[in-house]
N, C-alpha and C. Protein backbone atom coordinates (compact mmCIF):
# COMPACT_ATOMS: atom_id res chain seq x y z
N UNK A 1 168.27 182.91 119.18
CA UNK A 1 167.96 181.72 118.42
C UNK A 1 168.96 180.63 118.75
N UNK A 2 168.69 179.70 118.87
CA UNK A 2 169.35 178.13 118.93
C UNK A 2 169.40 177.50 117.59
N UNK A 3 170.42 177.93 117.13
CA UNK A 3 170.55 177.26 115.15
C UNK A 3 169.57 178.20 114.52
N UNK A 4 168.48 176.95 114.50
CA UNK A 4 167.78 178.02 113.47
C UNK A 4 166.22 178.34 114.22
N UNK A 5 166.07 178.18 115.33
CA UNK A 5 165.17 178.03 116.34
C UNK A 5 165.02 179.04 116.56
N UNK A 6 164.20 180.08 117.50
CA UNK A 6 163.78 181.20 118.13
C UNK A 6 163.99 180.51 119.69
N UNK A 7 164.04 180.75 120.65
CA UNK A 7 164.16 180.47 121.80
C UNK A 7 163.05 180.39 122.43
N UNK A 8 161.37 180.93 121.61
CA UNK A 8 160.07 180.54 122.13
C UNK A 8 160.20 179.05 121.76
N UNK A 9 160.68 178.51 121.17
CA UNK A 9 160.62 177.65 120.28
C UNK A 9 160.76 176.02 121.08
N UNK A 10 161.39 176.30 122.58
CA UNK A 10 161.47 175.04 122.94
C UNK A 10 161.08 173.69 123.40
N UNK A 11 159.66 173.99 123.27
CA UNK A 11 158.52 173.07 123.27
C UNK A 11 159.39 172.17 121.84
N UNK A 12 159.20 172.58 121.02
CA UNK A 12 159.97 171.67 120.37
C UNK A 12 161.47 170.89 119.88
N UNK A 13 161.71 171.36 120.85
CA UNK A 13 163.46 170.82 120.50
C UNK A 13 163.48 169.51 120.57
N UNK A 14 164.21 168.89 119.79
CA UNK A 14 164.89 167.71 120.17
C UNK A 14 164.63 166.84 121.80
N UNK A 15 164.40 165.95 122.12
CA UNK A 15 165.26 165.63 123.75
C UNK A 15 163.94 166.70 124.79
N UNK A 16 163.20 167.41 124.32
CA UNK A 16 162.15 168.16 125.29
C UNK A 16 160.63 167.41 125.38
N UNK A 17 160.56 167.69 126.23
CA UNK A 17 158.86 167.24 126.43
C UNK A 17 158.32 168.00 127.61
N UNK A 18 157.01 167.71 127.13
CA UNK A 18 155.91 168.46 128.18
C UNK A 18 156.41 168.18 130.14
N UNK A 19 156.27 169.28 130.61
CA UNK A 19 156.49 168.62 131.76
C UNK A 19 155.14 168.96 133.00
N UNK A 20 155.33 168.26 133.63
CA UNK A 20 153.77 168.22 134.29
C UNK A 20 154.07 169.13 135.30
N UNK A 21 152.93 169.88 135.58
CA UNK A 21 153.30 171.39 136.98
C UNK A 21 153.93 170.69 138.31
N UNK A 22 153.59 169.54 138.99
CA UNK A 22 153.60 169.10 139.34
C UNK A 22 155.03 168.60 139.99
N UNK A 23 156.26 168.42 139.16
CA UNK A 23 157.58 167.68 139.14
C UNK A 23 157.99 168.19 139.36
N UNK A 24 158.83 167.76 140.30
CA UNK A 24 160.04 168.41 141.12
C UNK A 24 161.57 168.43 140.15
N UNK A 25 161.25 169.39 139.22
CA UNK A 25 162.10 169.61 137.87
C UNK A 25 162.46 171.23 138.03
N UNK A 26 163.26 171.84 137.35
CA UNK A 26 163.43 173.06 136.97
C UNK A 26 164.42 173.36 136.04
N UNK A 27 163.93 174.45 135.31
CA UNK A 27 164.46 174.17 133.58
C UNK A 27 165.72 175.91 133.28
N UNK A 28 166.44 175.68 133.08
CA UNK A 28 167.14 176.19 133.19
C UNK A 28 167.96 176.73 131.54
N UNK A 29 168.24 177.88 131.09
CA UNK A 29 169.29 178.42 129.94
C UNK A 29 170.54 178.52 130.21
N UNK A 30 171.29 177.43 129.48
CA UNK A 30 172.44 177.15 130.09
C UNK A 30 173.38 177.82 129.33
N UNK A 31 174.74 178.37 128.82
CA UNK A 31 175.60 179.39 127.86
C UNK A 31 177.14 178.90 128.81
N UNK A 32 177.77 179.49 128.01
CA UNK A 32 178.68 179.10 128.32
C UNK A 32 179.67 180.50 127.81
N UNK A 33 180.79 180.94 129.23
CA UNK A 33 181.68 182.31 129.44
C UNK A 33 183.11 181.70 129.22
N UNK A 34 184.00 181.68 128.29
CA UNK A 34 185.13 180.68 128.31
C UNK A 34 184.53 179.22 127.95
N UNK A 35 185.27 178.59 128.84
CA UNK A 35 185.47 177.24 129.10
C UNK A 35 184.07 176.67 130.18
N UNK A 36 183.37 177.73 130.73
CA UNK A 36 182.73 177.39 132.32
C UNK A 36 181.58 177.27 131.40
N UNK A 37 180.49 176.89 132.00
CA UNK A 37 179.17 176.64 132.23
C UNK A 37 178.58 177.49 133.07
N UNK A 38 177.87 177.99 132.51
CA UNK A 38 176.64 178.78 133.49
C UNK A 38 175.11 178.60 133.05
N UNK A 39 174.36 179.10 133.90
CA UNK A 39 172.87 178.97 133.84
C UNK A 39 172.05 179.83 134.27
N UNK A 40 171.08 180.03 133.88
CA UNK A 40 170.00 181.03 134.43
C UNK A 40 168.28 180.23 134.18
N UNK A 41 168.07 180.77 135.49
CA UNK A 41 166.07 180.11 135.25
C UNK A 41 165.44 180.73 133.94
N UNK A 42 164.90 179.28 133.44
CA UNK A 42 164.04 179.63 131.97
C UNK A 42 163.08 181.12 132.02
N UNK A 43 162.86 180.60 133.46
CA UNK A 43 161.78 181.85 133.77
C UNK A 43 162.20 183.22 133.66
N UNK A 44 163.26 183.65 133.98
CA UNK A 44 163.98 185.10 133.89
C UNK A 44 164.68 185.65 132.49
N UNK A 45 164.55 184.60 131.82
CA UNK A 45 165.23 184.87 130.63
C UNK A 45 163.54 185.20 129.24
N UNK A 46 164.47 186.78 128.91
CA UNK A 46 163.08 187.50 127.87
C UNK A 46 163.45 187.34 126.80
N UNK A 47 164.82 186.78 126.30
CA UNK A 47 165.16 186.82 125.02
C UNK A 47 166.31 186.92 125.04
N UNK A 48 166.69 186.40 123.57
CA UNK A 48 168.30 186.30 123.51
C UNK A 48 168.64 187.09 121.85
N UNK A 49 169.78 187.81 122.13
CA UNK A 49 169.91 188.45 120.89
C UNK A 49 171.60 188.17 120.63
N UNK A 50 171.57 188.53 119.55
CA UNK A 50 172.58 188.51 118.95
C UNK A 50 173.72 189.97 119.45
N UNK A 51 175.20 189.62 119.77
CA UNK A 51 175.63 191.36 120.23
C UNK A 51 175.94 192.04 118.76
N UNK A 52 175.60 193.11 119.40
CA UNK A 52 175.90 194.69 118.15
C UNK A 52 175.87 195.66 118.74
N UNK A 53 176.55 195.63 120.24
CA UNK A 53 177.94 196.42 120.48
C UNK A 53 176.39 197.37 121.35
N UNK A 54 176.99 197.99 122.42
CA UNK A 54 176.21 198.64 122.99
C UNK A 54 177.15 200.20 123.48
N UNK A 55 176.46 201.23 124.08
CA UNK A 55 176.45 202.36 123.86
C UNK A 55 177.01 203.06 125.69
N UNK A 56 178.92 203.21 125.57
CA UNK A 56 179.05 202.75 126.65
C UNK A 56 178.32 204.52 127.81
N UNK A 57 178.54 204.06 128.92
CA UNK A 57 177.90 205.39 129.78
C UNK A 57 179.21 205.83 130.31
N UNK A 58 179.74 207.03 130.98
CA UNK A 58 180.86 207.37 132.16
C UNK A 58 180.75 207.01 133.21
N UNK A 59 181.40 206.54 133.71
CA UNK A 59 181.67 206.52 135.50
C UNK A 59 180.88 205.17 135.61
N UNK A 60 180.46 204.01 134.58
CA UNK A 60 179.73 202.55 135.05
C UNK A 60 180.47 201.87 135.59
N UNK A 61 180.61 200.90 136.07
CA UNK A 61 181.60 200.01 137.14
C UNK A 61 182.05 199.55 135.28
N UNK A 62 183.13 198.38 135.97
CA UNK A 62 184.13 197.98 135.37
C UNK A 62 183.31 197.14 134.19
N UNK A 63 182.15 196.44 134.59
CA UNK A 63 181.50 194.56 134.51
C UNK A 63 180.15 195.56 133.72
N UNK A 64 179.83 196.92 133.52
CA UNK A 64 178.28 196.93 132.79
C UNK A 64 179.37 197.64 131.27
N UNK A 65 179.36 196.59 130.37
CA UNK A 65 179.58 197.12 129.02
C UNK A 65 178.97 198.29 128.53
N UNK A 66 178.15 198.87 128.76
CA UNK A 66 176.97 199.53 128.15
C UNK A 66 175.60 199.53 127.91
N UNK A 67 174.97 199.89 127.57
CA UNK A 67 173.91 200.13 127.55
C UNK A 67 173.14 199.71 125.61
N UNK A 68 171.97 198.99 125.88
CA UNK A 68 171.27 199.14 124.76
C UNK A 68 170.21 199.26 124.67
N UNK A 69 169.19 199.32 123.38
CA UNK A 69 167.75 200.23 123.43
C UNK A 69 167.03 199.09 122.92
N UNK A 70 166.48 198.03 123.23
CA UNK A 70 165.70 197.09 123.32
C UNK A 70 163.99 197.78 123.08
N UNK A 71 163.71 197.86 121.39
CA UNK A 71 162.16 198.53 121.64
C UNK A 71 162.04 199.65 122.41
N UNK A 72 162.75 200.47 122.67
CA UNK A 72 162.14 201.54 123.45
C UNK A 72 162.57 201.39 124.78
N UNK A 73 163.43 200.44 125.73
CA UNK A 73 163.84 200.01 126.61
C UNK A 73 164.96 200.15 126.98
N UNK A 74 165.85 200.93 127.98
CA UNK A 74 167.38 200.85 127.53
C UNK A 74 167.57 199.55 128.99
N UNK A 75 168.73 198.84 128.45
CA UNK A 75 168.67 197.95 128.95
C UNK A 75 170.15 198.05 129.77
N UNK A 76 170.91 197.46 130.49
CA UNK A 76 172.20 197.62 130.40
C UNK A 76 172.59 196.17 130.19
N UNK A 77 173.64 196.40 129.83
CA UNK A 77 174.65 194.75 129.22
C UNK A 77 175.61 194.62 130.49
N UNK A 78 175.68 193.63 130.82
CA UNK A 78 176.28 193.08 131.96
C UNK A 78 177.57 192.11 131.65
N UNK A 79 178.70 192.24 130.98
CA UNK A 79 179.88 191.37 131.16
C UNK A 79 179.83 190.36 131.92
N UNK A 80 179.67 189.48 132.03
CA UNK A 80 179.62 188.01 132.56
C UNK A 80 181.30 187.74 132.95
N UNK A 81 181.90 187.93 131.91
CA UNK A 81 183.08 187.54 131.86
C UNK A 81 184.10 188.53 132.72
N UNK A 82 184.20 189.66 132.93
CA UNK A 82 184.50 190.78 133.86
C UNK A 82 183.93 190.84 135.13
N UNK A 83 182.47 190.34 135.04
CA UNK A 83 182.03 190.44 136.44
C UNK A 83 182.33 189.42 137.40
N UNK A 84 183.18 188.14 136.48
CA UNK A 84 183.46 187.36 137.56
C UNK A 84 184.84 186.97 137.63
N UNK A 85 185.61 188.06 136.98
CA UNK A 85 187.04 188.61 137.19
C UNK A 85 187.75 187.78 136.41
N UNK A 86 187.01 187.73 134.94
CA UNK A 86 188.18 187.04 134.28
C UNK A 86 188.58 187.73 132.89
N UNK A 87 188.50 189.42 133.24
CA UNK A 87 188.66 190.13 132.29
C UNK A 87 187.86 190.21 131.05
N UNK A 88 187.96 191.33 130.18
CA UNK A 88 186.80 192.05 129.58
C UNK A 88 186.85 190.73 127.80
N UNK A 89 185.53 190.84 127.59
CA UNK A 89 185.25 190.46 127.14
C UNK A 89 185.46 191.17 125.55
N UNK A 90 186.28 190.47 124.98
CA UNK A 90 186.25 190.75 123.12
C UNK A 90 184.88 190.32 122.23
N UNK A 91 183.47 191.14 122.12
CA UNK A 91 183.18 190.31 121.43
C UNK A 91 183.12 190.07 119.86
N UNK A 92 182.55 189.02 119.54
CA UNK A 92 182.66 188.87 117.91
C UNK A 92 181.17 188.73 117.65
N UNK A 93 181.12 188.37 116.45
CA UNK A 93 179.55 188.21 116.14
C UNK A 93 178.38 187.08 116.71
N UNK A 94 179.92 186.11 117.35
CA UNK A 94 179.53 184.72 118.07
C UNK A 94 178.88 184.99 119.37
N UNK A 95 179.08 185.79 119.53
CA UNK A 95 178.61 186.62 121.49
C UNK A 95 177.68 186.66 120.93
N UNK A 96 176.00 186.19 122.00
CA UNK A 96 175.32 186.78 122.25
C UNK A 96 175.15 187.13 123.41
N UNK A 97 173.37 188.46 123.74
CA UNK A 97 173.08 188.80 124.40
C UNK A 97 171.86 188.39 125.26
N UNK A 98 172.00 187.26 126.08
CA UNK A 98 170.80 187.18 127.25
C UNK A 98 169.86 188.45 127.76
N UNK A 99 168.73 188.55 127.56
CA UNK A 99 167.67 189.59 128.39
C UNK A 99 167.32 188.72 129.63
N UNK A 100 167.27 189.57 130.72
CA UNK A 100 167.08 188.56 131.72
C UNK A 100 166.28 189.68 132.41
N UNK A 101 165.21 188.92 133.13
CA UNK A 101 164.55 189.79 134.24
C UNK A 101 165.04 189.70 135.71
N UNK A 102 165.67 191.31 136.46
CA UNK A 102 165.99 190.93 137.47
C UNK A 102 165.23 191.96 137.96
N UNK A 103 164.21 191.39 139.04
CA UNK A 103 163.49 192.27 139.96
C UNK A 103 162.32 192.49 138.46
N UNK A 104 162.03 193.99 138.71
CA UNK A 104 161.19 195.02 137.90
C UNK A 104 161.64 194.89 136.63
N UNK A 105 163.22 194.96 136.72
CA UNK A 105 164.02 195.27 135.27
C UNK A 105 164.46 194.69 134.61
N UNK A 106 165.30 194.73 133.69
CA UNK A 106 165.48 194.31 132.81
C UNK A 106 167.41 194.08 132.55
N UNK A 107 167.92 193.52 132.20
CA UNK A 107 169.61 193.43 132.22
C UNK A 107 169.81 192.37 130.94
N UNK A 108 171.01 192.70 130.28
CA UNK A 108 171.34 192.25 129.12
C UNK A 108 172.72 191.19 129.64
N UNK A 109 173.00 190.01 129.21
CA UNK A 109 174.26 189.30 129.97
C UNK A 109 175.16 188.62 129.06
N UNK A 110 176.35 189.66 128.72
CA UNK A 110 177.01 189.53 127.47
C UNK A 110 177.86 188.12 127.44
N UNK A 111 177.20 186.73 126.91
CA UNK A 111 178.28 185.51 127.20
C UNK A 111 178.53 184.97 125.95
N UNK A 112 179.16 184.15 126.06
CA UNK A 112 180.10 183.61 124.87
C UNK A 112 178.93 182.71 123.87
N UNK A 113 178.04 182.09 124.09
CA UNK A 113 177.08 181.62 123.28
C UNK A 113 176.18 180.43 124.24
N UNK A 114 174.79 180.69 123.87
CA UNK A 114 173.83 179.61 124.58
C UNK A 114 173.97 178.64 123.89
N UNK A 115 174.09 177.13 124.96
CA UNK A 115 174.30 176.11 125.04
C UNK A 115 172.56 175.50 125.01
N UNK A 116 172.03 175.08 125.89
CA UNK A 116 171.03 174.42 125.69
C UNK A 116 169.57 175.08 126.31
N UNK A 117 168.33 174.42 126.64
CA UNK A 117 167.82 174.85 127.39
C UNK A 117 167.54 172.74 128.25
N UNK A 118 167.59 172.82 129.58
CA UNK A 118 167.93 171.68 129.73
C UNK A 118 166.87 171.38 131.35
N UNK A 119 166.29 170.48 131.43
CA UNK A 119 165.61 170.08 133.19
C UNK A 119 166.70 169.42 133.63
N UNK A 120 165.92 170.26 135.06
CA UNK A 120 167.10 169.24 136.03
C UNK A 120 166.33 168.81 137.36
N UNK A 121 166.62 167.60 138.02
CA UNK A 121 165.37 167.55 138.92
C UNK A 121 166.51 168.29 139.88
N UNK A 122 165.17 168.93 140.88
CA UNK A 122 166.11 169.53 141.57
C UNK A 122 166.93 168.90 142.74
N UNK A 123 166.81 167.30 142.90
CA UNK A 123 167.55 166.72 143.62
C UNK A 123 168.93 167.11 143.12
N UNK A 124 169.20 167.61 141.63
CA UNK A 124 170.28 167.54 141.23
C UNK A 124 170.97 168.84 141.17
N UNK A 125 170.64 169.85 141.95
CA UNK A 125 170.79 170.69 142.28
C UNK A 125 171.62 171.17 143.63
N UNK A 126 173.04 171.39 143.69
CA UNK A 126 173.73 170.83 144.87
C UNK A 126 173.96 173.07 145.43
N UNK A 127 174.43 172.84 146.80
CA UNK A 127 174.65 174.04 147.24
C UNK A 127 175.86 174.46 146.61
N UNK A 128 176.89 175.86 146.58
CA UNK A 128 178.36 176.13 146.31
C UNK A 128 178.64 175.75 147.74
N UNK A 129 179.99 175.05 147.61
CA UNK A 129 180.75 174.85 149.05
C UNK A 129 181.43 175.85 149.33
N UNK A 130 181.01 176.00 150.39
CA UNK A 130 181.73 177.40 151.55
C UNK A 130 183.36 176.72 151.84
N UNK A 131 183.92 177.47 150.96
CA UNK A 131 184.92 177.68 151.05
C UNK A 131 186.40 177.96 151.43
N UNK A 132 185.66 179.67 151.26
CA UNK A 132 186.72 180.80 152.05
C UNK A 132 185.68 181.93 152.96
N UNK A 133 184.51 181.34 153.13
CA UNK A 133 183.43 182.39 153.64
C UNK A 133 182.25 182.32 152.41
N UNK A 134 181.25 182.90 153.09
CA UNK A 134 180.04 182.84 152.30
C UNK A 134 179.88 183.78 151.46
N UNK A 135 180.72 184.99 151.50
CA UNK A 135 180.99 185.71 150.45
C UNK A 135 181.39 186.08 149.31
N UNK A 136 181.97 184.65 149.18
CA UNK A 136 183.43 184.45 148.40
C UNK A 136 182.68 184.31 146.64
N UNK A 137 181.13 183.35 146.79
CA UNK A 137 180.65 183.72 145.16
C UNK A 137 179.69 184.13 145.52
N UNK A 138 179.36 185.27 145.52
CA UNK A 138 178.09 185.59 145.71
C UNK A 138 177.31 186.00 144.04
N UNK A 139 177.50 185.35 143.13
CA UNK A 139 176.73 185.71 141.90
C UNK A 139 176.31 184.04 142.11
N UNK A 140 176.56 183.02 142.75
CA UNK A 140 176.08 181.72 142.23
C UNK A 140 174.98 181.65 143.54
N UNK A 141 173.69 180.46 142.90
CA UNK A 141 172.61 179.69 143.95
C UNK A 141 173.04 178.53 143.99
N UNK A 142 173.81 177.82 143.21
CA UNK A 142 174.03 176.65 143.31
C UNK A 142 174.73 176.14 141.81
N UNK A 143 174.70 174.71 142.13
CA UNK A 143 175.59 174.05 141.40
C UNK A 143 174.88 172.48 140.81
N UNK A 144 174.65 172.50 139.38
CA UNK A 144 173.69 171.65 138.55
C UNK A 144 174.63 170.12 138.01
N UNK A 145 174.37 169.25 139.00
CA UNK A 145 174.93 168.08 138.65
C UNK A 145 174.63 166.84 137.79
N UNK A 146 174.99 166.39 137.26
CA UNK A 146 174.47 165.08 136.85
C UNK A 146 174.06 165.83 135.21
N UNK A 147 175.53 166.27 134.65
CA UNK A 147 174.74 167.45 133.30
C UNK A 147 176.07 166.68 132.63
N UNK A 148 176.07 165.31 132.07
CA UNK A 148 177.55 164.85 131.60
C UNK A 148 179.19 164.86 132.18
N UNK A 149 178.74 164.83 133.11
CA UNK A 149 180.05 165.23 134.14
C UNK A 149 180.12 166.67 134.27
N UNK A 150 179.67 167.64 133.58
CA UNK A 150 179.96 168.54 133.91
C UNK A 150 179.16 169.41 134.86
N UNK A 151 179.67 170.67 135.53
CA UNK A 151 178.93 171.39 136.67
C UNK A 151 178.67 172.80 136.21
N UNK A 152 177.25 172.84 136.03
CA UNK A 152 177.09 174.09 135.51
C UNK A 152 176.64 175.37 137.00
N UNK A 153 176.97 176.41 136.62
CA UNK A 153 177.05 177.12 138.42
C UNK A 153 175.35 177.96 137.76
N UNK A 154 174.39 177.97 138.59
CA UNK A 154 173.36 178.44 138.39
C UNK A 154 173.69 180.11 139.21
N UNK A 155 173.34 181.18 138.20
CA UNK A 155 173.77 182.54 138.86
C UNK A 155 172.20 182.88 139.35
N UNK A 156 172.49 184.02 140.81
CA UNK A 156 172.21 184.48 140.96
C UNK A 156 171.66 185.83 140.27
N UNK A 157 170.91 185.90 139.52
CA UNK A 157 170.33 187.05 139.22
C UNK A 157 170.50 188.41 139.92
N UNK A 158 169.99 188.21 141.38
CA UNK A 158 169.35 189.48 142.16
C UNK A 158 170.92 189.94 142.72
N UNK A 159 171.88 189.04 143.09
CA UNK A 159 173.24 188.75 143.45
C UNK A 159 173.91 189.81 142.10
N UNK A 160 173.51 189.13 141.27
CA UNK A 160 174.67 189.68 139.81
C UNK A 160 174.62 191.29 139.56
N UNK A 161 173.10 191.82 140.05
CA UNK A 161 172.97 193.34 139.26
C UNK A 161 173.59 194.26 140.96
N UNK A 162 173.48 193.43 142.01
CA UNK A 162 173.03 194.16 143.11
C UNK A 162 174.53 194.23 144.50
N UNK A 163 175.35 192.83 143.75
CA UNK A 163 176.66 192.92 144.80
C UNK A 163 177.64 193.45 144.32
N UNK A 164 178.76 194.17 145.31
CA UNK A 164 179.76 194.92 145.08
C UNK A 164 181.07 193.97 145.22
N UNK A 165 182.02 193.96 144.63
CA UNK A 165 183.15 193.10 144.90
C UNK A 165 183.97 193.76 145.20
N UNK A 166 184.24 193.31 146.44
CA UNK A 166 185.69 193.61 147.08
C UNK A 166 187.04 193.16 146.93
N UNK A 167 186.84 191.92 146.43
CA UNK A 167 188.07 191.00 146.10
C UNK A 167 187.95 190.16 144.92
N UNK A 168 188.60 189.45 144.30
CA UNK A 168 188.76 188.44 143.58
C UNK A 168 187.72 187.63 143.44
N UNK A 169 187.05 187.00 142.77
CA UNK A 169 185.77 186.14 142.51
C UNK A 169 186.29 185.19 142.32
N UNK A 170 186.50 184.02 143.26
CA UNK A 170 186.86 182.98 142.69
C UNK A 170 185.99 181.99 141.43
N UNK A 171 186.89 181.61 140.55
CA UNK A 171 186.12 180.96 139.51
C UNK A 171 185.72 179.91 139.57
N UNK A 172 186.27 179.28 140.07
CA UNK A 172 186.29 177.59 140.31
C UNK A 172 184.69 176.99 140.93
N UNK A 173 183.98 177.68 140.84
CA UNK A 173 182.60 177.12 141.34
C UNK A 173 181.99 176.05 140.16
N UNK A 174 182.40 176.88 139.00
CA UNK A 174 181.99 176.05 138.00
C UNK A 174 182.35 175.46 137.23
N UNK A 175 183.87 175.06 137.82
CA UNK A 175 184.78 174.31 136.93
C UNK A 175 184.76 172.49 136.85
């Protein structure tokens, strides 16, 4: 929920309107891990819940908190905040939980609280600059400009459940 909203709900928000199939737009759930900005396609996102602590497994990498039972579904919870190496996440009742569809399945993405749901044309949609190598973020597609000065890093989905880190994640993509 957004206040007092449901997250089907955004046909009516504030600042939203109909958008025609047509426009070279794309609408995005934006939350925020710390201080950063992040985003995910409206389209991949099944729901957002509130956290109440999930059910951890042995031997999971560092970044999957645990596991939860979504209807009959076990889902796993994905640390946002660990997976992009900025240590484990405390949460409080303020954390929620993103459902996101990646591939077939299903993944839970434990962040600090959703921010908006927001268009962006996709002119405004810039690449991550290669850096230190093209490896260096591999959880981001890009980088959402023209959002109040600020740069929100659009994640990779298929990237987030599916790459292994070898080194340090630099953060700064979305600073």
């Amino acid at each position: 929920m957004i206040g007092k909203r449901r997250i089907t709900d955004y046909d009516e928000l504030p600042g939203t309107t109909s958008i025609p199939e047509d426009a070279d737009v794309q609408q995005f759930v934006s939350f925020m891990v710390g201080e950063q900005h992040y985003c995910v396609d409206i389209m991949a996102v099944r729901e957002i819940k509130a956290w109440t602590g999930t059910t951890s497994l042995p031997n999971s990498p560092a970044h999957i908190r645990g596991v939860i039972n979504l209807r009959g579904t076990i889902v796993p919870v994905i640390d946002l905040r660990m997976r992009f190496g900025k240590g484990l996440t405390e949460p409080t009742p303020a954390h929620v939980v993103v459902i996101v569809a990646i591939g077939e399945s299903q993944s839970g993405l434990l962040v600090d609280g959703v921010s908006d749901i927001v268009t962006v044309p996709r002119k405004d949609i810039a690449a991550i600059p290669d850096l230190e190598g093209e490896d260096r973020n591999p959880f981001f597609q890009g980088l959402v400009t023209g959002q109040n000065n600020n740069l929100m890093a659009v994640i990779a989905l298929d990237q987030l459940a599916s790459q292994r880190v070898t080194g340090p994640v630099s953060s700064s993509a979305a600073a």
